[in-house]
N, C-alpha and C. Protein backbone atom coordinates (compact mmCIF):
# COMPACT_ATOMS: atom_id res chain seq x y z
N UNK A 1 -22.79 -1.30 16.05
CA UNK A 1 -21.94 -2.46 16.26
C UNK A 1 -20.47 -2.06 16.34
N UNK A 2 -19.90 -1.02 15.49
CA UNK A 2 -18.57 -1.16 14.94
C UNK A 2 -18.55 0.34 16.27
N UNK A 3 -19.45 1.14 16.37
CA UNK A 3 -19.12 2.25 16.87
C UNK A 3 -18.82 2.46 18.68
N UNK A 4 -18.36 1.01 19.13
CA UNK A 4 -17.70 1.01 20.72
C UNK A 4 -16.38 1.27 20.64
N UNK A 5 -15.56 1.28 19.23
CA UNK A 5 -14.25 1.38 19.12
C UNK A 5 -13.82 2.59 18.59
N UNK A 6 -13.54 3.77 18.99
CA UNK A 6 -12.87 5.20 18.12
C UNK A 6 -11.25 4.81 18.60
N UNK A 7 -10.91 5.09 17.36
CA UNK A 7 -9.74 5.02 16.33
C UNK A 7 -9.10 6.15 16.59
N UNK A 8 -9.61 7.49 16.63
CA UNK A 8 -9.04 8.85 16.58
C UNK A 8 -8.23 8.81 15.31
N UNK A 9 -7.18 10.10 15.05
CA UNK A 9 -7.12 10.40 13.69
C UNK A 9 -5.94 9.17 13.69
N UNK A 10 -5.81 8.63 12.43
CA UNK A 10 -4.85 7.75 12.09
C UNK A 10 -3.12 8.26 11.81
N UNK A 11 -2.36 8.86 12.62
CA UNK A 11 -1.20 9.47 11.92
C UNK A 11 -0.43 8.44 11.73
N UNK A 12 -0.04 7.37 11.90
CA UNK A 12 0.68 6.24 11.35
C UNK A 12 0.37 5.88 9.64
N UNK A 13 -1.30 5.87 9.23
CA UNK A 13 -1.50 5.51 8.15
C UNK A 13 -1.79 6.94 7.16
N UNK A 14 -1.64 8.23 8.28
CA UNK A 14 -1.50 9.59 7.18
C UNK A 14 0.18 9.75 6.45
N UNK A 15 0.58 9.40 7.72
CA UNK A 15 2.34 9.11 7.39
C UNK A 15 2.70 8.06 5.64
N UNK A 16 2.35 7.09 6.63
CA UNK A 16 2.34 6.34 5.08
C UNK A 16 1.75 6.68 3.55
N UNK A 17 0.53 7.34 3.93
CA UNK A 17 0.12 8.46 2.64
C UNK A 17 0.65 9.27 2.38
N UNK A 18 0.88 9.66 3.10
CA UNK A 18 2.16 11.19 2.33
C UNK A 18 3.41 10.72 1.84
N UNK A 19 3.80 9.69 2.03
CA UNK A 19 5.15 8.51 1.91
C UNK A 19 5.01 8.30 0.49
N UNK A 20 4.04 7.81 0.61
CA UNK A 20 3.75 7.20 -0.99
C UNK A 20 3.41 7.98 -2.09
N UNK A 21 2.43 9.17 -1.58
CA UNK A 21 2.50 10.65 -2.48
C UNK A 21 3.83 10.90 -2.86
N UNK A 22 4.92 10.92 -1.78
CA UNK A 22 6.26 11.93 -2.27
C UNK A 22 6.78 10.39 -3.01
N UNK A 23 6.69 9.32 -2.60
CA UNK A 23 7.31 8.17 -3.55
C UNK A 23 6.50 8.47 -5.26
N UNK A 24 4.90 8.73 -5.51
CA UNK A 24 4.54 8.87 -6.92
C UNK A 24 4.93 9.93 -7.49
N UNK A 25 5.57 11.39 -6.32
CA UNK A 25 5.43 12.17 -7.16
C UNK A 25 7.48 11.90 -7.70
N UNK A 26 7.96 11.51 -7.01
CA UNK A 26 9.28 11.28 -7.62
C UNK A 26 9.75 10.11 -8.52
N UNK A 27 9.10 9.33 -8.54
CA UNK A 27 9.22 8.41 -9.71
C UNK A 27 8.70 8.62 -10.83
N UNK A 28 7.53 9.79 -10.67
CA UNK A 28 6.52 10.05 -12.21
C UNK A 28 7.90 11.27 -12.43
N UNK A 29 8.55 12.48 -11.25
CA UNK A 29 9.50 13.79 -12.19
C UNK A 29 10.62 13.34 -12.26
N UNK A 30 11.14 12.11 -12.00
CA UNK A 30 12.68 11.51 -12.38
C UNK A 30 13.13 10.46 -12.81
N UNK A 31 11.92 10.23 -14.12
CA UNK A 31 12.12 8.65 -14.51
C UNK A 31 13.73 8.59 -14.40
N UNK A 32 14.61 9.57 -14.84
CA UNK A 32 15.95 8.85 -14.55
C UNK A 32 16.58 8.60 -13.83
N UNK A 33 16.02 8.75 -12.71
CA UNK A 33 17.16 8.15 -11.62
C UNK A 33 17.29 7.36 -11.62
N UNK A 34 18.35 6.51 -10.95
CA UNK A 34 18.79 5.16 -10.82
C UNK A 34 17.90 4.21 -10.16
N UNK A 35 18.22 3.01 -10.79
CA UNK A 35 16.75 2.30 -10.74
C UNK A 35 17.56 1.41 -9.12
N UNK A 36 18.63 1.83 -8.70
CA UNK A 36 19.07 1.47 -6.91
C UNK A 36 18.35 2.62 -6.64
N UNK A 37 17.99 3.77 -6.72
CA UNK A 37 17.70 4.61 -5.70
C UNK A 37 15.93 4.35 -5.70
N UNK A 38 15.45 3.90 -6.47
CA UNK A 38 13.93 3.34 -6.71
C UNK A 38 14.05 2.64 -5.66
N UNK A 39 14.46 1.02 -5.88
CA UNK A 39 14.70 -0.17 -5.09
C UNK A 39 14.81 0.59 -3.34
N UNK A 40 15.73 1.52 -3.32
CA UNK A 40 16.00 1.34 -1.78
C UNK A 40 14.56 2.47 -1.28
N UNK A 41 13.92 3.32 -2.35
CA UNK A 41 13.02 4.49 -1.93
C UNK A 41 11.69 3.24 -1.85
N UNK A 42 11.58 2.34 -2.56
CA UNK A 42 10.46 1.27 -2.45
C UNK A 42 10.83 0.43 -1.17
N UNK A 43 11.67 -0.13 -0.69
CA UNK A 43 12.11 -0.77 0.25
C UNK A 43 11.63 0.15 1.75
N UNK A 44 12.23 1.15 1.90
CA UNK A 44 11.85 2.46 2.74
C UNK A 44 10.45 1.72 2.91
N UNK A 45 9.27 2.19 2.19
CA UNK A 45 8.35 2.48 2.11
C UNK A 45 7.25 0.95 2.01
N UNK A 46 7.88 -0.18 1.26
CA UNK A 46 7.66 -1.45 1.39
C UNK A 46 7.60 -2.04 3.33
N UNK A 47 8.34 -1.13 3.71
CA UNK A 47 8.91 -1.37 5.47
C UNK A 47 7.95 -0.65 6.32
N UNK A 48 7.87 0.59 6.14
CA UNK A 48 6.46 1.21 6.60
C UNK A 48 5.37 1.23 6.48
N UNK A 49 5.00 0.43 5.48
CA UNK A 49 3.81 -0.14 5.19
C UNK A 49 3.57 -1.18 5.96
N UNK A 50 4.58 -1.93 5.73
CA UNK A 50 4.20 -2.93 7.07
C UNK A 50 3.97 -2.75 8.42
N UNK A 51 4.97 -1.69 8.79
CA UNK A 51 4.86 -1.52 10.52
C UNK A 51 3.77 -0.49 10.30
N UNK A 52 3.47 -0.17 9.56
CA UNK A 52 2.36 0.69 10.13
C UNK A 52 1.10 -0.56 9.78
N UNK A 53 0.92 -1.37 9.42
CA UNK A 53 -0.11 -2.64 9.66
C UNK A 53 -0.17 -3.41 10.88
N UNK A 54 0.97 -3.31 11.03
CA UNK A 54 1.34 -4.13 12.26
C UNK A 54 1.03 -2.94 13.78
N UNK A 55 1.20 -1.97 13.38
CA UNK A 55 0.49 -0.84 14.42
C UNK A 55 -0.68 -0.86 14.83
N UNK A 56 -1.42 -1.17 13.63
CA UNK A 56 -2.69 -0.46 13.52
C UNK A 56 -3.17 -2.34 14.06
N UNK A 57 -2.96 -3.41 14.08
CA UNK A 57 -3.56 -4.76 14.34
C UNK A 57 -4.48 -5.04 15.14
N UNK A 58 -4.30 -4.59 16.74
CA UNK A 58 -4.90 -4.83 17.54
C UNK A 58 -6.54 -3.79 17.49
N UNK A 59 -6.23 -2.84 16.80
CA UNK A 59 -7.37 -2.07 16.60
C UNK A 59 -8.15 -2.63 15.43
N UNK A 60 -7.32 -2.69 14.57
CA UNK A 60 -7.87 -3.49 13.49
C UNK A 60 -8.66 -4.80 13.76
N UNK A 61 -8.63 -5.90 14.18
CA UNK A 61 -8.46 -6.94 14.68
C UNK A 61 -10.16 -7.01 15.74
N UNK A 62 -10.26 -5.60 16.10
CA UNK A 62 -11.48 -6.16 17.32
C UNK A 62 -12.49 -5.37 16.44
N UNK A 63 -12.14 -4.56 15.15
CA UNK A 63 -13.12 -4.21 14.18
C UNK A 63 -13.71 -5.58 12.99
N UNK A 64 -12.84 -6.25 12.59
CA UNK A 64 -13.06 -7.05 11.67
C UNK A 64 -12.85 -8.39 12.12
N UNK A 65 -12.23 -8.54 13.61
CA UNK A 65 -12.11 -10.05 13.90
C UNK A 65 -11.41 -10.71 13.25
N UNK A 66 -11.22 -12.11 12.77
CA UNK A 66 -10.07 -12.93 12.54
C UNK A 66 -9.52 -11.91 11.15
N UNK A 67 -10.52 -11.56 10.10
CA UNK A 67 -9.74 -10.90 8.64
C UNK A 67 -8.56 -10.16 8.86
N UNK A 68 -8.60 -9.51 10.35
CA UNK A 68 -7.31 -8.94 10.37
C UNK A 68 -6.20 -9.84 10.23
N UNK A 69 -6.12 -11.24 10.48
CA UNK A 69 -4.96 -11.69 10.58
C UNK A 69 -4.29 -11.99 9.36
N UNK A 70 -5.12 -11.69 8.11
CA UNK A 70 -4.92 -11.23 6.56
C UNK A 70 -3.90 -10.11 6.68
N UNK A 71 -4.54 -9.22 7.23
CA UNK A 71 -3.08 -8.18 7.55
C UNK A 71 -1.88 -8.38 7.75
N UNK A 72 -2.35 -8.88 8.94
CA UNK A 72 -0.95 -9.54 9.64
C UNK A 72 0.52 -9.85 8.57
N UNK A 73 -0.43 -10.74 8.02
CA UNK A 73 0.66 -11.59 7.13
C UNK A 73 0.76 -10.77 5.56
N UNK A 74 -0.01 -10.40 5.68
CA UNK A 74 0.77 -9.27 4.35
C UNK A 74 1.67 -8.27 5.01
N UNK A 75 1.32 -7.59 5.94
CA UNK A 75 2.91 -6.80 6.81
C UNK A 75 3.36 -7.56 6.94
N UNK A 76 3.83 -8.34 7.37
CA UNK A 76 4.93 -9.51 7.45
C UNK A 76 5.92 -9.62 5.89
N UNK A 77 4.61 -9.53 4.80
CA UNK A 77 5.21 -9.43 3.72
C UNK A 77 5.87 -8.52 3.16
N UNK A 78 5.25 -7.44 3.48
CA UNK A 78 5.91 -6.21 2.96
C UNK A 78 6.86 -5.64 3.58
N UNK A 79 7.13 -6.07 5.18
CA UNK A 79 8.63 -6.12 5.32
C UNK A 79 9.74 -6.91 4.84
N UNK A 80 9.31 -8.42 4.75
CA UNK A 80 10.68 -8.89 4.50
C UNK A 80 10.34 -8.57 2.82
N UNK A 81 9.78 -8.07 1.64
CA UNK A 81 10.02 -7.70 0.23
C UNK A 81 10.78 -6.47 0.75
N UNK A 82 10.70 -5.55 1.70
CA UNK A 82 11.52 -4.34 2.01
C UNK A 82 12.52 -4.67 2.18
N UNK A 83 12.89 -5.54 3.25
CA UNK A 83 14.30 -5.89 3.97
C UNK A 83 15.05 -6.61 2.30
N UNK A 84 14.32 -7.29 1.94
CA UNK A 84 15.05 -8.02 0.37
C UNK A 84 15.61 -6.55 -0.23
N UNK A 85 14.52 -5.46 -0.53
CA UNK A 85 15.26 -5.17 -1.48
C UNK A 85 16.24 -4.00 -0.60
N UNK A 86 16.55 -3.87 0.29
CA UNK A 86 17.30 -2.98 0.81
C UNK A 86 18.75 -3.57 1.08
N UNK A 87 18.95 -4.58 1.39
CA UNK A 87 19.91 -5.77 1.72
C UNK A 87 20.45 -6.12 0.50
N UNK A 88 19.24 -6.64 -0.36
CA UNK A 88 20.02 -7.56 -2.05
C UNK A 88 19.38 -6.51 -2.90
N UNK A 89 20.19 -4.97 -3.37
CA UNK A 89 19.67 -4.36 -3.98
C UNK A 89 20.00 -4.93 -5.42
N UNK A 90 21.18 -5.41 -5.98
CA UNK A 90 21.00 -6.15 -7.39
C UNK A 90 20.07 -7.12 -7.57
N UNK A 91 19.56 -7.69 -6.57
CA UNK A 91 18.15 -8.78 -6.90
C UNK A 91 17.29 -8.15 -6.90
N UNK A 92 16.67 -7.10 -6.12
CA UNK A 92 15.62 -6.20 -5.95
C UNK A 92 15.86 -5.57 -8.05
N UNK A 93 16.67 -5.35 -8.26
CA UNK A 93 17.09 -4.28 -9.51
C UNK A 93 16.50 -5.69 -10.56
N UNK A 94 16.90 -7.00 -10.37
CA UNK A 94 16.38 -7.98 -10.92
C UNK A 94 14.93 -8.34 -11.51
N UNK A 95 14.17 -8.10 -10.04
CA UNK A 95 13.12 -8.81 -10.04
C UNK A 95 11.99 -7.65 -9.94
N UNK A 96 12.54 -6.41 -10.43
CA UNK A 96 11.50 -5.29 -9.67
C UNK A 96 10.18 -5.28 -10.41
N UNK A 97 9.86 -5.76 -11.06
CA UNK A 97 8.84 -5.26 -12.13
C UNK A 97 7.60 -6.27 -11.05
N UNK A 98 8.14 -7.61 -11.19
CA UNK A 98 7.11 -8.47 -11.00
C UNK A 98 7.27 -8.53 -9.38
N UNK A 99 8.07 -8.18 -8.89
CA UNK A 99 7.80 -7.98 -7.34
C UNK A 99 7.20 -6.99 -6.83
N UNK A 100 7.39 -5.96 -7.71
CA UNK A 100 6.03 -4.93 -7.22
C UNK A 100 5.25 -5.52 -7.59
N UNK A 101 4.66 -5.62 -8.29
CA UNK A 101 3.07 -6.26 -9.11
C UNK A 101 2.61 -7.21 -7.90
N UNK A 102 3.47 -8.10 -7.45
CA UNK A 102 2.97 -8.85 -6.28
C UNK A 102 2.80 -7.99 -4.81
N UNK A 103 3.78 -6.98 -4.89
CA UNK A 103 3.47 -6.51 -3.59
C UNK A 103 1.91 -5.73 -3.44
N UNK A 104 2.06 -4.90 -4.89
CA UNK A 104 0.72 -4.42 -4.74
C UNK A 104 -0.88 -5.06 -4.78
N UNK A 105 -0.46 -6.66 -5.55
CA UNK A 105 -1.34 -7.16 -5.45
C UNK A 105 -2.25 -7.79 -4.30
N UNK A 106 -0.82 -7.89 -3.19
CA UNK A 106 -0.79 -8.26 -2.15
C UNK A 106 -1.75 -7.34 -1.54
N UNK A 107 -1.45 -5.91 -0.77
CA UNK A 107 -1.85 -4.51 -0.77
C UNK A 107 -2.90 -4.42 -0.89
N UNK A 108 -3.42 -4.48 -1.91
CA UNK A 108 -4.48 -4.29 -2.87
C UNK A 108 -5.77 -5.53 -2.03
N UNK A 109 -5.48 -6.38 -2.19
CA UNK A 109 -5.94 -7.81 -1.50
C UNK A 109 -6.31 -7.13 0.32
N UNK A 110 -5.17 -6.77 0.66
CA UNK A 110 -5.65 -6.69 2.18
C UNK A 110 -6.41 -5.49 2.16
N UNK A 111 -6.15 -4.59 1.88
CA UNK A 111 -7.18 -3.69 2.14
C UNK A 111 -8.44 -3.82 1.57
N UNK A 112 -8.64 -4.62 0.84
CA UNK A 112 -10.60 -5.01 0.38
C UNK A 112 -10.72 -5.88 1.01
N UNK A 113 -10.06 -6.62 2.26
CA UNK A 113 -10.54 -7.83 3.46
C UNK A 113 -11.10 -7.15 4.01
N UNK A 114 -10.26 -6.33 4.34
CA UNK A 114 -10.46 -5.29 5.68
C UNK A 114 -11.36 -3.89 5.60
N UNK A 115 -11.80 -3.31 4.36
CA UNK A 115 -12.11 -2.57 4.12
C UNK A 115 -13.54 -2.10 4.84
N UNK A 116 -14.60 -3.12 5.40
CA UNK A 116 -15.62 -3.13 5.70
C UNK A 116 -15.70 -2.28 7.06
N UNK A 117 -14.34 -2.30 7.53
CA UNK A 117 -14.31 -1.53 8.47
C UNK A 117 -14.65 -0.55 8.68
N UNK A 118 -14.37 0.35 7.62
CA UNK A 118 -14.45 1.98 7.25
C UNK A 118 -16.25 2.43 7.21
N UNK A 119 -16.97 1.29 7.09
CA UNK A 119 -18.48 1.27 7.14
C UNK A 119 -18.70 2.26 8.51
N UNK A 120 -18.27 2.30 9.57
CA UNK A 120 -18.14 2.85 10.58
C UNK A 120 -18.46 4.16 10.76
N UNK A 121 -17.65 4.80 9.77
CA UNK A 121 -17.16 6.32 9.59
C UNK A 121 -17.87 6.52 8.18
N UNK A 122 -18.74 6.13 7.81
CA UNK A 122 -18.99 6.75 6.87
C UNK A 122 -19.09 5.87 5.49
N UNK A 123 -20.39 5.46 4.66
CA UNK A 123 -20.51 4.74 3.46
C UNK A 123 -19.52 5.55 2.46
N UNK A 124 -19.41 7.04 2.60
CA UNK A 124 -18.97 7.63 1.65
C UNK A 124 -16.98 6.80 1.43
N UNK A 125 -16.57 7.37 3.39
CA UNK A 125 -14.96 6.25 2.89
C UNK A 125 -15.00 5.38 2.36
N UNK A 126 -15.42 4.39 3.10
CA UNK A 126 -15.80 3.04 2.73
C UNK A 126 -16.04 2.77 0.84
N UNK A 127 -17.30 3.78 0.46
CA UNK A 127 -16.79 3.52 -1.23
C UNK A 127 -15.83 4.00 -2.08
N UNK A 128 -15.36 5.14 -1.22
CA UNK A 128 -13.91 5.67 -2.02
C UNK A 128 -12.73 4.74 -1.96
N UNK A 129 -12.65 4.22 -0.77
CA UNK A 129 -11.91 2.96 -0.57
C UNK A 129 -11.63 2.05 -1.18
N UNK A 130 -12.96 1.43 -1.53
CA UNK A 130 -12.57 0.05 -2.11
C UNK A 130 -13.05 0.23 -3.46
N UNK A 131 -13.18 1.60 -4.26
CA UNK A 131 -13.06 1.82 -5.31
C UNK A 131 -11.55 2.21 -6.05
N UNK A 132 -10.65 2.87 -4.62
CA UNK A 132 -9.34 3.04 -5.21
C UNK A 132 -8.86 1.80 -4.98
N UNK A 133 -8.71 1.16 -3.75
CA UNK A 133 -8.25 -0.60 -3.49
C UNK A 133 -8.54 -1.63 -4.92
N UNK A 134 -9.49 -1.07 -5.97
CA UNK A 134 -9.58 -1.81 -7.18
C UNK A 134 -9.04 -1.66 -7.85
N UNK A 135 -8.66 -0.23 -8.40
CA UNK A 135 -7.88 0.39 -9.15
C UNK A 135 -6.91 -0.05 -9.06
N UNK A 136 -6.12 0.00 -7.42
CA UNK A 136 -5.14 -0.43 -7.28
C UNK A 136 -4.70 -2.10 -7.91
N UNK A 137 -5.73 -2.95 -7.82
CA UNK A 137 -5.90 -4.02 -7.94
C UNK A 137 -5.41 -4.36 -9.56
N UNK A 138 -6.14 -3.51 -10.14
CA UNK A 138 -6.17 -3.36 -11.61
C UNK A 138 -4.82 -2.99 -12.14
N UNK A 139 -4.12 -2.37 -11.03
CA UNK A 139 -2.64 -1.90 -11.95
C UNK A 139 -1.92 -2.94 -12.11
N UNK A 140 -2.07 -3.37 -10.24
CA UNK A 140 -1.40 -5.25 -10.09
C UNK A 140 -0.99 -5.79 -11.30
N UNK A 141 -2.56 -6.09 -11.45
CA UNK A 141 -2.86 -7.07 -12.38
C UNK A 141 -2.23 -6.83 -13.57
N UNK A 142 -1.76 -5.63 -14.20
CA UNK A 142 -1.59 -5.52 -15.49
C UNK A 142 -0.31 -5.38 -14.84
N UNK A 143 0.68 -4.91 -14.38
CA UNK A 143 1.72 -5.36 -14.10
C UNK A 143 2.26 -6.86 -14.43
N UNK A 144 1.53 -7.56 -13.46
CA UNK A 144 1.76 -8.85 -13.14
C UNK A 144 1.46 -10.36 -14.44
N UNK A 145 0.48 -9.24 -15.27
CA UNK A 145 0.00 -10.03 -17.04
C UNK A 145 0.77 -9.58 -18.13
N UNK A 146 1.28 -8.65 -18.20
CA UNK A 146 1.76 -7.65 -19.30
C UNK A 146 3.05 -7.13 -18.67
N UNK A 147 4.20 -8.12 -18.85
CA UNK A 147 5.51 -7.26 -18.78
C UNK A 147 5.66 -6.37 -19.69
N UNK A 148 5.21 -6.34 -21.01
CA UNK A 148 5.51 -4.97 -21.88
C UNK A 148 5.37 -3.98 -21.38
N UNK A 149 3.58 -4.10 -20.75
CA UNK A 149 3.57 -2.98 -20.07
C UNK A 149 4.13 -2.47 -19.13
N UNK A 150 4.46 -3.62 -18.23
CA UNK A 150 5.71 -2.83 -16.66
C UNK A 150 7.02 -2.40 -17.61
N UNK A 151 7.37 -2.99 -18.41
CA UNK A 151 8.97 -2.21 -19.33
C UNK A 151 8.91 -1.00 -19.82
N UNK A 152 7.99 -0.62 -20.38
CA UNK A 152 7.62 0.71 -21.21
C UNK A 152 6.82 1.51 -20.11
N UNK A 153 6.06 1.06 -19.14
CA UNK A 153 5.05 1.88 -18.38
C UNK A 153 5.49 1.88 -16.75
N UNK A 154 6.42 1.73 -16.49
CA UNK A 154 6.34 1.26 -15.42
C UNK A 154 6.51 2.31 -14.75
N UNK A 155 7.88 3.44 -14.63
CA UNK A 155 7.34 4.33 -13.97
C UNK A 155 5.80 4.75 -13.64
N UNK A 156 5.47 5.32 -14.74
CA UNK A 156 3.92 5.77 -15.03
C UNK A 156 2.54 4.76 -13.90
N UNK A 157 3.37 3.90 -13.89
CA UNK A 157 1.96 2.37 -13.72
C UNK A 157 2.55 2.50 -11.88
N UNK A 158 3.81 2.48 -11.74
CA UNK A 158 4.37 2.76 -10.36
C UNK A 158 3.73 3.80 -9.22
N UNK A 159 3.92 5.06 -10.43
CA UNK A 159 3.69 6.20 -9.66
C UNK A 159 1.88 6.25 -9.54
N UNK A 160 1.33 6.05 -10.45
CA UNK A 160 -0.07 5.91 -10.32
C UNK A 160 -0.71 5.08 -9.04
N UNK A 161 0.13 4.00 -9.17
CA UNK A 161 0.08 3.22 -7.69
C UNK A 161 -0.03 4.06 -6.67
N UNK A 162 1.22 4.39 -6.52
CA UNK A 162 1.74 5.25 -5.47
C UNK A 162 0.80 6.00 -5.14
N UNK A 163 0.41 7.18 -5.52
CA UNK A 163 -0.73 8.38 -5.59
C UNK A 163 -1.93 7.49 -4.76
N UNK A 164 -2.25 6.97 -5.94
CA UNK A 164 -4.02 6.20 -5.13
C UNK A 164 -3.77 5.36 -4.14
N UNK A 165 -2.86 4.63 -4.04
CA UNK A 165 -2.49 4.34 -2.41
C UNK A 165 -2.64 5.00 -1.49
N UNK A 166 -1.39 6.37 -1.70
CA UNK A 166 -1.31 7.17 -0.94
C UNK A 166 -2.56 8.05 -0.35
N UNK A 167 -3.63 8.53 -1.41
CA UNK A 167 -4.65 8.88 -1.29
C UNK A 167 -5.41 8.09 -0.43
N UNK A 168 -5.57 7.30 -0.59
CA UNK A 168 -6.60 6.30 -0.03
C UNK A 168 -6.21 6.09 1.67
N UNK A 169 -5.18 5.75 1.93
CA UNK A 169 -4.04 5.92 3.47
C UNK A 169 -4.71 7.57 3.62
N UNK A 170 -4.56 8.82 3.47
CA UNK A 170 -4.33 9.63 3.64
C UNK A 170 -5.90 9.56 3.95
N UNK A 171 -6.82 8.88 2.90
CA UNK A 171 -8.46 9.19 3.45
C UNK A 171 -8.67 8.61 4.55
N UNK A 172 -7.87 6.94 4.85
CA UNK A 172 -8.29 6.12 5.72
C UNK A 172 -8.12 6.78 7.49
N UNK A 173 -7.15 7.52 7.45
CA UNK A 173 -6.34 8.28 8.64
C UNK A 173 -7.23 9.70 8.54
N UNK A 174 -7.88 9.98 7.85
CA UNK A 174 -9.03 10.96 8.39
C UNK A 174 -10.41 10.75 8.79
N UNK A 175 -11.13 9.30 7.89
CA UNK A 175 -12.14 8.43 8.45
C UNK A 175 -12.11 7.98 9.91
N UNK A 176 -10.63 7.57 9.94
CA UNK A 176 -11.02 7.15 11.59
C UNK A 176 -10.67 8.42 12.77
N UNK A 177 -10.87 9.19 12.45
CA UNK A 177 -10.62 10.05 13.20
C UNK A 177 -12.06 10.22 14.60
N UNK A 178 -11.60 10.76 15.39
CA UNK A 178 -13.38 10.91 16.47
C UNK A 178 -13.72 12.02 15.77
């Protein structure tokens, strides 16, 4: 069914994995940097996440049919949370805890719509997938329930994000490969 459509290798969504690798691995070796240079390195990357959703649509879209348009509108989201915090970096510095938590929850959400896709290429992606897409889900969530924990953990809870995101992008862009 799914196999009239090859994808070839994904470098838009390997890009974004390696994005988010070098985003976990610098927020887990410099908790001190300035929490503007976070905001604008999340913004960056809040922005490419989107256009690279918005890349990938029309392919997306004739694999999963209307669920893609779930996509849609979460890139939509994750640019203008980018454009926010790149533009109003003291509000971004404001609201960062619980606006990540939503972005990733967001994130987290579209890629287990869409995930069925990966059935294609392999049961094995497909369960690595939406086993890290939970995880991911799970950090959300404790983000988004437990400000203690985003205050005290947040690098840590950030960068963990980051990584299994990134991982997961980095698997998704080798699954679809011919």
């Amino acid at each position: 069914m799914f196999n009239d459509h090859r994808w070839g290798f994904d470098w838009t969504e390997f890009m974004t994995g390696v994005i988010f690798l070098i985003a976990g691995y610098f927020v887990i070796k410099q908790p001190q940097a300035a929490l503007l240079s976070l905001v604008f390195l999340f913004a960056i990357a809040a922005i490419i996440s989107g256009i690279t959703t918005i890349g990938g649509y029309t392919k997306l879209r004739r694999e999963t049919g209307l669920r893609a348009n779930f996509a849609l509108v979460f890139a939509v989201i994750d640019i203008i949370v980018g454009l926010l915090f790149l533009f109003h970096a003291p509000t971004g510095i404001v609201v960062l805890g619980y606006v990540f938590a939503f972005w990733f929850l967001i994130d987290s959400i579209e890629r287990l719509v869409v995930a069925s896709h990966l059935r294609v290429f392999g049961m094995g992606y497909f369960i690595i997938s939406v086993i890290l897409d939970i995880i991911s889900l799970i950090l959300a969530i404790m983000l988004i329930f437990n400000p203690l924990v985003a205050a005290f953990s947040f690098n840590v809870i950030v960068s963990i994000y980051f990584v299994v995101f990134g991982i997961n992008a980095i698997l998704i862009a080798f699954a679809r490969r011919d």
